[in-house]
N, C-alpha and C. Protein backbone atom coordinates (compact mmCIF):
# COMPACT_ATOMS: atom_id res chain seq x y z
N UNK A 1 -9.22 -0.61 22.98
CA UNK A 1 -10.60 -0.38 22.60
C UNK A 1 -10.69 0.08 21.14
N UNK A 2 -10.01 0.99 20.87
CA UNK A 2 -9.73 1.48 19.46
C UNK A 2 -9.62 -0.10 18.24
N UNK A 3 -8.46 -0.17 18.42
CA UNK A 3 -7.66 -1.10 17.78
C UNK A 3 -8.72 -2.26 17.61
N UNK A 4 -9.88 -2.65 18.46
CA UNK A 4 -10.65 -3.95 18.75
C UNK A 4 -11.91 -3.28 17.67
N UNK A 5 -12.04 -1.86 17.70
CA UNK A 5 -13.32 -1.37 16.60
C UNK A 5 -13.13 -1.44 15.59
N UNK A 6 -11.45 -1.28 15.35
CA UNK A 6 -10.74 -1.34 13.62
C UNK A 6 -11.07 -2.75 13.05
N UNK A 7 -10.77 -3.97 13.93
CA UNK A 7 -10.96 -5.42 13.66
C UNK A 7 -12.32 -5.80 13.40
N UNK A 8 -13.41 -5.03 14.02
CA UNK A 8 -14.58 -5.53 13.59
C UNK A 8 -15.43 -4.98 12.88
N UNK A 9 -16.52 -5.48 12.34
CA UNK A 9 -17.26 -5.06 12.02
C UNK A 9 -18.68 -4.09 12.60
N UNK A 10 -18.92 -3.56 12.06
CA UNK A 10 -19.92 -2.24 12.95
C UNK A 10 -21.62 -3.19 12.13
N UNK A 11 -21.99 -2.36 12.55
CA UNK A 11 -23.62 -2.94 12.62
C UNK A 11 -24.79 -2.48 11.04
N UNK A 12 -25.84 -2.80 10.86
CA UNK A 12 -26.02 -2.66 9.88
C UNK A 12 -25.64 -3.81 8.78
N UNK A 13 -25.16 -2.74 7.00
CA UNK A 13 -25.07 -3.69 6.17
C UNK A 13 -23.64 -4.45 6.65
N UNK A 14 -22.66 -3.90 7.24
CA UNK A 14 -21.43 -4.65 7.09
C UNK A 14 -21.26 -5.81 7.99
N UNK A 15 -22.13 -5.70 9.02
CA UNK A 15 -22.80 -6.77 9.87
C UNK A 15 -23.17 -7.92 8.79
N UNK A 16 -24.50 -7.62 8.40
CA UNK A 16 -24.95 -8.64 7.53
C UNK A 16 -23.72 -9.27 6.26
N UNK A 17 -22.97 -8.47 5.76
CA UNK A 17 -22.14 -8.75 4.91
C UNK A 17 -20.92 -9.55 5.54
N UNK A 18 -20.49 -9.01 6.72
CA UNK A 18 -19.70 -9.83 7.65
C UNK A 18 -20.40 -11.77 8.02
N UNK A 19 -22.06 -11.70 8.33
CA UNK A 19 -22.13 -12.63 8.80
C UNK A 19 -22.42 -13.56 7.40
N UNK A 20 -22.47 -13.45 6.24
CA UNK A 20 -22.51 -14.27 5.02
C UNK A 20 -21.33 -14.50 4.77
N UNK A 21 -19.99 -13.57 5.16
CA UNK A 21 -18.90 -13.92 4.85
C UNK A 21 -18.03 -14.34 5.99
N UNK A 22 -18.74 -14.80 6.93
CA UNK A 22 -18.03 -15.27 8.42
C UNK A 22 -17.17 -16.59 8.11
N UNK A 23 -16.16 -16.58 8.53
CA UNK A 23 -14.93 -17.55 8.06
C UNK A 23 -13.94 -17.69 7.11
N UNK A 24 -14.40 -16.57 6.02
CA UNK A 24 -13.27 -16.58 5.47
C UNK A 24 -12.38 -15.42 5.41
N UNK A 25 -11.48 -15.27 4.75
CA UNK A 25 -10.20 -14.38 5.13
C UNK A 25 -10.75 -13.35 4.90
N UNK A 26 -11.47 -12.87 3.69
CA UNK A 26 -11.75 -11.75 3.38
C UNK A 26 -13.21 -10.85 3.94
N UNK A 27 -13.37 -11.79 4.94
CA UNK A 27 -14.89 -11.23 5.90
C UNK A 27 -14.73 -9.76 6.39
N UNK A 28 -16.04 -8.92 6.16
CA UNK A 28 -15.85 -7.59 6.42
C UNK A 28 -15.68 -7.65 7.80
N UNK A 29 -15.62 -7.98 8.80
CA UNK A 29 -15.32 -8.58 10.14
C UNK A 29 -13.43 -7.98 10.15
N UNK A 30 -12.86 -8.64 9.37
CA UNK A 30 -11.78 -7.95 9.25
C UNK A 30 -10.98 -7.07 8.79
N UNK A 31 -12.02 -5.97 8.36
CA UNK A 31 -12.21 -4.84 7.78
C UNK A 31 -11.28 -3.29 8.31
N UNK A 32 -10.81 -2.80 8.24
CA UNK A 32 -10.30 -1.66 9.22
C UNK A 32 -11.02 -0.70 8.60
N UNK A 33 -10.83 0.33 10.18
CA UNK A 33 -11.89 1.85 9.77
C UNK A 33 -11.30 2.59 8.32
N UNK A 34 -10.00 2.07 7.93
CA UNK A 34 -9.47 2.66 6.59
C UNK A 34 -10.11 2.00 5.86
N UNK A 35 -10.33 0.76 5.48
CA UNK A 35 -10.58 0.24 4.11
C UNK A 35 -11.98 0.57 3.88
N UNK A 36 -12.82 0.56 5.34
CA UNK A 36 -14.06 0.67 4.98
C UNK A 36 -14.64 1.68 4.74
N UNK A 37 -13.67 2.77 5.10
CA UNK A 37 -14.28 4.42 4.66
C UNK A 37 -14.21 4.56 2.85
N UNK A 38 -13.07 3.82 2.56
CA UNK A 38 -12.75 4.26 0.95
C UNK A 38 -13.30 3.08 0.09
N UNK A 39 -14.18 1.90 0.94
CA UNK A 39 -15.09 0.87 0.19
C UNK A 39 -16.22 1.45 0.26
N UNK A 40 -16.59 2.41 0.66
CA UNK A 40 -17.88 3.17 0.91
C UNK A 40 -17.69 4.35 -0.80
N UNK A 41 -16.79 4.73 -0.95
CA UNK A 41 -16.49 5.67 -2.27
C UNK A 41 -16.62 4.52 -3.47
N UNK A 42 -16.38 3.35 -3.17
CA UNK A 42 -16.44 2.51 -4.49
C UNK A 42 -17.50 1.14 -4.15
N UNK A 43 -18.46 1.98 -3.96
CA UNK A 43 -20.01 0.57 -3.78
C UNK A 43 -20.24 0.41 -4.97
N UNK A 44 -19.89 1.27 -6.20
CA UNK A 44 -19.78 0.26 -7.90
C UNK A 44 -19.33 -0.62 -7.97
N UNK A 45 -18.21 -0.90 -7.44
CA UNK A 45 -17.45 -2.14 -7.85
C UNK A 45 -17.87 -3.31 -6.71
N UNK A 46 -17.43 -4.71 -7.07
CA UNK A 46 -17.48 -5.54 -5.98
C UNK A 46 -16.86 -5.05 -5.21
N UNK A 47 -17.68 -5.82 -3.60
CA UNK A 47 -17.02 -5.80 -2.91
C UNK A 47 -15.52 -5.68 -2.50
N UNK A 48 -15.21 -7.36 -3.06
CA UNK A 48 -13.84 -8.04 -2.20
C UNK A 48 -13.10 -7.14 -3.76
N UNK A 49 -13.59 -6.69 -4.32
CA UNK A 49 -12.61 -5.44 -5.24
C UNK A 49 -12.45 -4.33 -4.68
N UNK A 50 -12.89 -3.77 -4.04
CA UNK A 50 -12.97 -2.36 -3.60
C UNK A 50 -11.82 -2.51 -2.42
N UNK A 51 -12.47 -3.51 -1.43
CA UNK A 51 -11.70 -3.58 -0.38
C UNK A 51 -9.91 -3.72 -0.57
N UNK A 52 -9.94 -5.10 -2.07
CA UNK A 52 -8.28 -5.07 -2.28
C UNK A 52 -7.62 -3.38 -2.60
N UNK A 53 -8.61 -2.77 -3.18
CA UNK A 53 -8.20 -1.65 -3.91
C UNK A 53 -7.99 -0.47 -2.96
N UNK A 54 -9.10 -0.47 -2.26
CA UNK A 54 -8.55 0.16 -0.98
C UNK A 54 -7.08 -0.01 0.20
N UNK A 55 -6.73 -1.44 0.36
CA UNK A 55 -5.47 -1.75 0.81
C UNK A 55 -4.43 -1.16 -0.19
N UNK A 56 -4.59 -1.70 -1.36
CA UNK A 56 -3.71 -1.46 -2.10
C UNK A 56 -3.30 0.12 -2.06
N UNK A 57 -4.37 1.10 -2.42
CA UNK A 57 -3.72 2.47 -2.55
C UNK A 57 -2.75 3.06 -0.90
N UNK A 58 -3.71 2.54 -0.13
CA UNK A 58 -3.03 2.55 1.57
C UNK A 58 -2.01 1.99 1.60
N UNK A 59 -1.76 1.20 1.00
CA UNK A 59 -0.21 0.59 1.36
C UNK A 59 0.85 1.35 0.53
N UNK A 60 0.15 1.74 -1.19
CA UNK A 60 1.31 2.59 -2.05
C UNK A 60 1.70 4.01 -0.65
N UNK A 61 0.86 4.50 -0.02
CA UNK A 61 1.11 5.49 0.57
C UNK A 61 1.82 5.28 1.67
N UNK A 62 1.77 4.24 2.40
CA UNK A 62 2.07 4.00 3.27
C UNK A 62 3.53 3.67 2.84
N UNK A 63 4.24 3.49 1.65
CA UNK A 63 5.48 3.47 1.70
C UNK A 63 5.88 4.72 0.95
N UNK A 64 5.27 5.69 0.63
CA UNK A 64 5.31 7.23 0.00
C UNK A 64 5.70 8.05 1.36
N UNK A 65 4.79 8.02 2.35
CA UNK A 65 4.61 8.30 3.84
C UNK A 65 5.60 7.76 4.69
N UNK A 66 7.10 6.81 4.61
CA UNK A 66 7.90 6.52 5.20
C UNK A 66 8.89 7.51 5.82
N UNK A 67 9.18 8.72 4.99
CA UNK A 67 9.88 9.53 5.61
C UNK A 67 9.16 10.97 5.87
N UNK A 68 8.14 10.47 6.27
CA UNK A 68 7.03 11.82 7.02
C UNK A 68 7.11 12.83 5.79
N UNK A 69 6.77 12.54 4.63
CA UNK A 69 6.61 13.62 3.74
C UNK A 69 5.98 12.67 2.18
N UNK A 70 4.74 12.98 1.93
CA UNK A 70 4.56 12.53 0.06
C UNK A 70 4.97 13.72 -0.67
N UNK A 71 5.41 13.76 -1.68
CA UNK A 71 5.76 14.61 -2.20
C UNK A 71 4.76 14.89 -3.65
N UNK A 72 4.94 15.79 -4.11
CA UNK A 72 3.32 15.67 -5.43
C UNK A 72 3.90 14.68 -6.27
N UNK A 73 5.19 14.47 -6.75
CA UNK A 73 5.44 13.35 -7.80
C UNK A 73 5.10 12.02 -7.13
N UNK A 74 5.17 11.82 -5.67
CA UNK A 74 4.97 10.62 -5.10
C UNK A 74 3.17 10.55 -5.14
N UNK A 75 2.77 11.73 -5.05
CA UNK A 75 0.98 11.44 -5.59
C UNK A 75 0.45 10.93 -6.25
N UNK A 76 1.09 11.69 -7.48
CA UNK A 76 0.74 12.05 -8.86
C UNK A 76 1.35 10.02 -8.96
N UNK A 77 2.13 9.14 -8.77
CA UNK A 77 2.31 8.21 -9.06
C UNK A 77 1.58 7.20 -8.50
N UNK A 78 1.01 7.36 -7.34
CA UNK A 78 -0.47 6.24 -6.49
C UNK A 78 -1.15 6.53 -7.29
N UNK A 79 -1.44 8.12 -7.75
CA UNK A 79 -2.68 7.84 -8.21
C UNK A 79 -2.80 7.12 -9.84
N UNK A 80 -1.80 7.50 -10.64
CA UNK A 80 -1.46 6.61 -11.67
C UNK A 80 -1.13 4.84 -11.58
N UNK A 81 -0.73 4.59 -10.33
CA UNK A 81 -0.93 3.10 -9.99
C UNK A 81 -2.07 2.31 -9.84
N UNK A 82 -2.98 2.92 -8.92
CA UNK A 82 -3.78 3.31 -8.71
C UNK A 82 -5.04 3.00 -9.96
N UNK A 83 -5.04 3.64 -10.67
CA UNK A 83 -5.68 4.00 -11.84
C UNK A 83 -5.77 2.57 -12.58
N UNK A 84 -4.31 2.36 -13.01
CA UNK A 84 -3.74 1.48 -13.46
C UNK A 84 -4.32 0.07 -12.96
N UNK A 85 -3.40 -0.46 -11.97
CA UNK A 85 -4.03 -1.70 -11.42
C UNK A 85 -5.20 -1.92 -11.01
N UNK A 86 -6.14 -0.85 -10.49
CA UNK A 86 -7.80 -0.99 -10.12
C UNK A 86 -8.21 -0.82 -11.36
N UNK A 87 -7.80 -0.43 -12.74
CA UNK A 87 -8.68 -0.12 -14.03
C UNK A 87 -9.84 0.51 -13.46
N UNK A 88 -9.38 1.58 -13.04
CA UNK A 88 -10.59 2.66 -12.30
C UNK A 88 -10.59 4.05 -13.27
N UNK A 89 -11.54 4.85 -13.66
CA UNK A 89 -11.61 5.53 -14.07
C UNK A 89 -10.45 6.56 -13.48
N UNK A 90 -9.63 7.52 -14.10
CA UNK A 90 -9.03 8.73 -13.51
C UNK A 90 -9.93 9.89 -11.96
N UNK A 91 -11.12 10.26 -12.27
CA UNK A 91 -11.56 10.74 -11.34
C UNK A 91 -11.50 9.74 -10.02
N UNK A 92 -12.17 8.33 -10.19
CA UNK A 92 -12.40 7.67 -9.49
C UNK A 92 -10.95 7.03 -8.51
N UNK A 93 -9.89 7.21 -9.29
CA UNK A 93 -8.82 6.61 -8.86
C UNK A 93 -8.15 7.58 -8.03
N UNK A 94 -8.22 9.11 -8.48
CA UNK A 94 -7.84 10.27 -7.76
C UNK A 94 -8.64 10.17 -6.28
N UNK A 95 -9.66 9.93 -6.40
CA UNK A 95 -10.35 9.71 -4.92
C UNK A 95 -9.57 8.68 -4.00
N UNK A 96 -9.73 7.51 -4.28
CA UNK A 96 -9.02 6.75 -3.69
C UNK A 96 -7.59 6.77 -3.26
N UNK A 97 -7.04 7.25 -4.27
CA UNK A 97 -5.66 7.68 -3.56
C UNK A 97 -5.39 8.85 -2.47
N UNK A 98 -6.41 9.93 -2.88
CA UNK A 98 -6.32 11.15 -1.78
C UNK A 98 -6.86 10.32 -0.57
N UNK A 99 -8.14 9.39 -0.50
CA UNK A 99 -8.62 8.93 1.11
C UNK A 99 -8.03 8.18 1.35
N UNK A 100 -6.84 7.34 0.98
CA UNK A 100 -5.75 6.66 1.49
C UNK A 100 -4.70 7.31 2.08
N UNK A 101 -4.28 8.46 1.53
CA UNK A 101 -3.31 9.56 1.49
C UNK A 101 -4.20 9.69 3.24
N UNK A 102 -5.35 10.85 3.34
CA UNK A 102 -5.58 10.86 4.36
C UNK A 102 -6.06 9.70 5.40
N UNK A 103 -6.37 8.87 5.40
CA UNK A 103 -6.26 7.84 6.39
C UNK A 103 -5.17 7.94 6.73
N UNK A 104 -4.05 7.36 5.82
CA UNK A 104 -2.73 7.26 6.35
C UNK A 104 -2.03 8.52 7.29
N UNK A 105 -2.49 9.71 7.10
CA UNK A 105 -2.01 10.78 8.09
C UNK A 105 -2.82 10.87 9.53
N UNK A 106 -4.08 10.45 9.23
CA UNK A 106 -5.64 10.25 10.76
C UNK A 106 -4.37 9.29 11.17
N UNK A 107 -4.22 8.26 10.84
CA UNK A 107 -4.05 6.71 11.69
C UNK A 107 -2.44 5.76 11.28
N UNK A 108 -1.68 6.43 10.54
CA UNK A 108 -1.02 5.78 10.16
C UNK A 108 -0.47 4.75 10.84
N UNK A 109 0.53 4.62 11.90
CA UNK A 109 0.88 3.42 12.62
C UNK A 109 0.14 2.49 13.08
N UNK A 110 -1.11 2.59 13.67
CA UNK A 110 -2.54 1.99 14.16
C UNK A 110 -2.65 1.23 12.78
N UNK A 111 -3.16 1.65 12.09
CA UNK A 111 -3.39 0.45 10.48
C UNK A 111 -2.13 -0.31 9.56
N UNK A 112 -1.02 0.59 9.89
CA UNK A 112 -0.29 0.19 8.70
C UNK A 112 -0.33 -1.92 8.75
N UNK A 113 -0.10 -1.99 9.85
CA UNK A 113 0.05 -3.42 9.99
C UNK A 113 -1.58 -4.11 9.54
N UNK A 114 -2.28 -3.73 10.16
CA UNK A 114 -3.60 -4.57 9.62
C UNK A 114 -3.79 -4.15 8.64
N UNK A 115 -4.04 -3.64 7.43
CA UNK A 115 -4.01 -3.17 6.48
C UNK A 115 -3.61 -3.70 5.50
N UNK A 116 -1.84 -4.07 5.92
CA UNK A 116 -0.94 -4.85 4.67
C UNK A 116 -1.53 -6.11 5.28
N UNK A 117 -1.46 -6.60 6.26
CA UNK A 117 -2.16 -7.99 6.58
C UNK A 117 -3.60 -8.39 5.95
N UNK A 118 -4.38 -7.76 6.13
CA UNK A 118 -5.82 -7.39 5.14
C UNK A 118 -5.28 -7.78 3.78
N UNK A 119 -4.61 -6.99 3.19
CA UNK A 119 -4.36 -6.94 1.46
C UNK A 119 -3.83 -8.41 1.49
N UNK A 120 -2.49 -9.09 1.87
CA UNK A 120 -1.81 -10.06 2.25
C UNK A 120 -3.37 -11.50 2.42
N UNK A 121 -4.01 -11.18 2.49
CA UNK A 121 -5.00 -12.22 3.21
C UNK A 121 -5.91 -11.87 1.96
N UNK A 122 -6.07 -10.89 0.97
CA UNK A 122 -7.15 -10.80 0.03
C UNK A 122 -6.51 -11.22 -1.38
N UNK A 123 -4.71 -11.17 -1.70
CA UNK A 123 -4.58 -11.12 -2.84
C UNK A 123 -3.72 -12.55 -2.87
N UNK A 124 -3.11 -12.83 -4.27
CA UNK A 124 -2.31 -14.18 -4.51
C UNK A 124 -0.99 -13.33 -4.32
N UNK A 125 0.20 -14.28 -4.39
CA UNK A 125 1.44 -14.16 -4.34
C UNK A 125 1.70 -13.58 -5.32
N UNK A 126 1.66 -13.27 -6.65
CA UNK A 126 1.42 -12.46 -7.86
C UNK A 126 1.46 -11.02 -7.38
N UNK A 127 -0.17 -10.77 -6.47
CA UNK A 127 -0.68 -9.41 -6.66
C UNK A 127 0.43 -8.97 -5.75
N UNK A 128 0.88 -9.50 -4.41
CA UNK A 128 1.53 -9.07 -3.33
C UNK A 128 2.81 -9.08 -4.09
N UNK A 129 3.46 -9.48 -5.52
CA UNK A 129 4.91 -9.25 -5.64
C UNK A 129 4.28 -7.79 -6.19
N UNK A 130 3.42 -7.65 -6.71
CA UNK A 130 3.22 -6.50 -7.60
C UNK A 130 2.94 -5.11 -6.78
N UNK A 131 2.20 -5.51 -6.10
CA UNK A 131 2.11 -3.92 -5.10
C UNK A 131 3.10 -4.13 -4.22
N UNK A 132 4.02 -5.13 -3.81
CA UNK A 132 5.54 -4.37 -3.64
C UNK A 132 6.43 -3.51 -4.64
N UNK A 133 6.74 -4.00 -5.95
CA UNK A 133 7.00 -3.68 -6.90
C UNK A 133 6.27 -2.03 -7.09
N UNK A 134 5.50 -1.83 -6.98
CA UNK A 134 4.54 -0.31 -7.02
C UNK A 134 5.21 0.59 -6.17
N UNK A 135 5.23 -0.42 -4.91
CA UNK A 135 5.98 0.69 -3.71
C UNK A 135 6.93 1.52 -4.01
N UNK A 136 7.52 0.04 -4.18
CA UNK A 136 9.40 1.01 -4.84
C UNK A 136 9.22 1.97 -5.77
N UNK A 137 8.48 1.51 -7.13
CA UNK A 137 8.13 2.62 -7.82
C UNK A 137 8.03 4.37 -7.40
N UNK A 138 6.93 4.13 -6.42
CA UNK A 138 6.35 5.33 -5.63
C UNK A 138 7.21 5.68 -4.74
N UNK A 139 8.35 4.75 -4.57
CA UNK A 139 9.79 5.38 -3.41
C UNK A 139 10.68 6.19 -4.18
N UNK A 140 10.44 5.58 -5.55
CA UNK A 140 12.37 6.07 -6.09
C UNK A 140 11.46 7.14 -7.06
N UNK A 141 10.04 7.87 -7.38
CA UNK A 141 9.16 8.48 -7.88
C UNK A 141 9.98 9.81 -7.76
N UNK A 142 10.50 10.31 -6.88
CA UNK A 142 11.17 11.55 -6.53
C UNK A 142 12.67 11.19 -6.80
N UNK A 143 12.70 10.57 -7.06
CA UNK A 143 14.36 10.19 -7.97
C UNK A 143 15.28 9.50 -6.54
N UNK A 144 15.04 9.31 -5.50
CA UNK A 144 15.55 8.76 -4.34
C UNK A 144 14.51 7.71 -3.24
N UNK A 145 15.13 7.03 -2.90
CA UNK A 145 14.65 6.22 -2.06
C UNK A 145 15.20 6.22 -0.85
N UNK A 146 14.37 7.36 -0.18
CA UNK A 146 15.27 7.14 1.55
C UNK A 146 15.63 6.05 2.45
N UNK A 147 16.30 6.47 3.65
CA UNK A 147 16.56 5.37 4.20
C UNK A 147 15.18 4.85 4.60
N UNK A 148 14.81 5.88 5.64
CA UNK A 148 12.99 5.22 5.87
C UNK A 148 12.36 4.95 5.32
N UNK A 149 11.86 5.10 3.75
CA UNK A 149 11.44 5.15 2.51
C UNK A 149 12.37 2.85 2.83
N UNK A 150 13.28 2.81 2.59
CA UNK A 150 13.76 1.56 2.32
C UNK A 150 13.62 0.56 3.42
N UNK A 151 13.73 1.10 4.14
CA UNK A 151 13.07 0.09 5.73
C UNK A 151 11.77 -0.05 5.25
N UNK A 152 10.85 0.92 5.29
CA UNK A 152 9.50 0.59 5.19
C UNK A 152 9.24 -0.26 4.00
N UNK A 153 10.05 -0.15 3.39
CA UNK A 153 9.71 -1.25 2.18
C UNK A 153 9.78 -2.88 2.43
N UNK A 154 11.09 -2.67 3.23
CA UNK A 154 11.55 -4.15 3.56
C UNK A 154 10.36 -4.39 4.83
N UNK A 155 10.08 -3.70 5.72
CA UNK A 155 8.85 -4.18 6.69
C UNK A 155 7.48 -5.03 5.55
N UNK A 156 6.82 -4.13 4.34
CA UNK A 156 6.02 -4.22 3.66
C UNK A 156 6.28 -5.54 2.94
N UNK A 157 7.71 -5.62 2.65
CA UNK A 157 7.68 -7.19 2.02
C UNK A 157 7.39 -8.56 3.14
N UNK A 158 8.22 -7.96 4.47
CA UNK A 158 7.73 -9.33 5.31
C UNK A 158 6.53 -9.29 5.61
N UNK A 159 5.59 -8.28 6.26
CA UNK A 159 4.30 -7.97 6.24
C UNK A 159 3.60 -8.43 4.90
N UNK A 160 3.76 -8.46 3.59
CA UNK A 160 3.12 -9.63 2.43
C UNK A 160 3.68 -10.67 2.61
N UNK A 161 4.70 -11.34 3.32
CA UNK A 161 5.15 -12.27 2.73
C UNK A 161 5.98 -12.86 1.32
N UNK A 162 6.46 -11.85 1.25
CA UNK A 162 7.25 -11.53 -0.42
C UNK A 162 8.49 -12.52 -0.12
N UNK A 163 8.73 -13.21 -0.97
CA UNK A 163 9.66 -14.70 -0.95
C UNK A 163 11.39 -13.96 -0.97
N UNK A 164 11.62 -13.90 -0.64
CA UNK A 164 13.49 -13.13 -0.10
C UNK A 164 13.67 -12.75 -1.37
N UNK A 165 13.88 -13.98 -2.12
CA UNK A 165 14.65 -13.99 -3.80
C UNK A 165 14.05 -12.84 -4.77
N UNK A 166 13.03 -12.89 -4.33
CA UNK A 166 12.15 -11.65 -5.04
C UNK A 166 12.39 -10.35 -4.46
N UNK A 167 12.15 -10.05 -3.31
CA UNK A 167 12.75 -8.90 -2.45
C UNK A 167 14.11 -8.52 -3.19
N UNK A 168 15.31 -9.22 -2.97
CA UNK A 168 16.12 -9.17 -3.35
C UNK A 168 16.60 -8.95 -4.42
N UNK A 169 15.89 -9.34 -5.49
CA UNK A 169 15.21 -9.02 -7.19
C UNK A 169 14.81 -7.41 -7.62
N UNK A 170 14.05 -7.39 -6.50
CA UNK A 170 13.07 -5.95 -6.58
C UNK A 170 14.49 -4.44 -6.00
N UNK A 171 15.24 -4.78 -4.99
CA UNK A 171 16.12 -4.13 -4.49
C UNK A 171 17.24 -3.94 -5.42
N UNK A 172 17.66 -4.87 -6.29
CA UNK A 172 18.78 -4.92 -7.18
C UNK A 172 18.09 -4.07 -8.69
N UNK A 173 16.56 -4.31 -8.61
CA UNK A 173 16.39 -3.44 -9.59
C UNK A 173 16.24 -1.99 -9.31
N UNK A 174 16.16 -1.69 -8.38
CA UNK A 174 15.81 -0.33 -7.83
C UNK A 174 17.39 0.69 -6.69
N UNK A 175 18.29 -0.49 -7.30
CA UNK A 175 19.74 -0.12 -6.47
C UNK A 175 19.85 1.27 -6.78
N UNK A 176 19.77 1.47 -7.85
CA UNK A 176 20.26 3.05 -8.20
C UNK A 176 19.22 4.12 -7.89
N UNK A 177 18.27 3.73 -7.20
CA UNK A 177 17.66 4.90 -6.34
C UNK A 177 17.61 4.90 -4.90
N UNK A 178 18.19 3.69 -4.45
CA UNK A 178 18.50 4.17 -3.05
C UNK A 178 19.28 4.86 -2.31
N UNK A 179 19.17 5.56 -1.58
CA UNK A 179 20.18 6.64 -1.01
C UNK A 179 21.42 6.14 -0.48
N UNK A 180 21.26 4.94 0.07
CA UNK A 180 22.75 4.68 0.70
C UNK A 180 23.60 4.14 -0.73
N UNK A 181 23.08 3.98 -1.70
CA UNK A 181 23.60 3.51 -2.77
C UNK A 181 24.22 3.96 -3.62
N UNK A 182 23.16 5.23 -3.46
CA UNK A 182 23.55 6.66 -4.43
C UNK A 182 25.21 7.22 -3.20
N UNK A 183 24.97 7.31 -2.39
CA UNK A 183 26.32 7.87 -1.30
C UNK A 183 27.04 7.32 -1.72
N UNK A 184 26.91 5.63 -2.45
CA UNK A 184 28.60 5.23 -2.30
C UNK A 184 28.88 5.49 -3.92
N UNK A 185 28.12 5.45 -4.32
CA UNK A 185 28.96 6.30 -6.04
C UNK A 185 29.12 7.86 -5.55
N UNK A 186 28.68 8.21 -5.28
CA UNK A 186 29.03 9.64 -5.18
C UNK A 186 30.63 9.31 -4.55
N UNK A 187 30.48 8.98 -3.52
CA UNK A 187 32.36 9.05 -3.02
C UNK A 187 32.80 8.42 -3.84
N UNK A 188 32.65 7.74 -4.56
CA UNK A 188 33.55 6.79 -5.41
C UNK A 188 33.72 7.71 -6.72
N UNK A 189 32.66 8.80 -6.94
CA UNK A 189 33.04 9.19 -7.81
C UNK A 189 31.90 9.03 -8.89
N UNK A 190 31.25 8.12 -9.24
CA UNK A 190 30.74 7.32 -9.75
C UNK A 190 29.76 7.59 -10.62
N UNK A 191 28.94 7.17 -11.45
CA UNK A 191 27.57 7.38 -12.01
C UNK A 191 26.98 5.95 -11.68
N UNK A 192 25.64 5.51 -11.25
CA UNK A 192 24.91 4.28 -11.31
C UNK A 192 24.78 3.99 -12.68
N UNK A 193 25.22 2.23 -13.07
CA UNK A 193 25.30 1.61 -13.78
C UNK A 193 26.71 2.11 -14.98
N UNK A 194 27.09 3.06 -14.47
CA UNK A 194 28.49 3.30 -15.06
C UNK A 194 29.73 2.75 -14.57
């Protein structure tokens, strides 16, 4: 019952906005109770902008949020992503990242999947290499990339659809902040890239 209210649309304007946009991918119809709480903070911007922008900060968190903890540098970096890729004012971008931040703690497992599927269905292959690319950012932000922190990443790339070679691209650039990575220089002795 839950899960079937997240998929649709509620009554009113998002109704009407749903039924002008009935059929295509980005119909408020397929809206979740996350995107549409933090498209409600940004009725300045377009629509089908708000809504990407809303996935987008939910998903930076949602791989910040992999090992049950954001940390303030992992904040302080959505919301600079954030900022960044929405070209949103600083106040305005701080919002959005905190009501992503909390969605993601109300509902996290319940959305994470529709959510990245949502974003996945609103952006090109471009935007989806790029807010993978962010993730990691916002993983290795605290100078490590946990193990859960690195699963959830790799879920987030098949969940966009991120092409292997690129995954694989993105992981080799970010080797020296992953934890199992960092373990094997440490026994070895080692420094990354030394």
């Amino acid at each position: 019952m839950m899960l079937r209210r997240f998929l649709t649309g509620t009554g009113g304007a998002d109704a009407a906005v749903g039924a002008a946009g009935a059929g295509t991918a980005g119909s408020s119809e397929a809206d979740t109770q996350t995107v549409r709480r933090i498209i409600s903070e940004l009725e300045a911007l377009p629509r089908d902008r708000a809504r990407f922008l809303a996935a987008f900060a939910y998903i930076l968190t949602r791989a910040a949020a992999a090992d049950l903890h954001i940390s303030d540098v992992e904040s302080a970096e959505i919301e600079r992503l954030v900022e960044e890729h929405g070209a949103l004012p600083e106040p305005q971008a701080v919002l959005v990242a905190k009501m992503a931040n909390q969605q993601s703690l109300l509902y996290g497992a319940t959305e994470d999947y529709l959510v990245t599927r949502q974003f996945r269905e609103l952006s090109t292959a471009e935007e989806r290499l790029a807010l993978l690319r962010c993730c990691y950012v916002v993983g290795a932000a605290d100078g490590t990339i946990s193990a859960e922190e690195s699963h959830t990443l790799q879920q987030i790339a098949h969940e966009l659809d991120v092409e292997r070679d690129d995954v694989n691209e993105l992981r080799n650039e970010f080797a020296p902040k992953i934890a199992a990575i960092q373990a094997l220089y440490h026994l070895r002795g080692d420094t990354p890239g030394g």
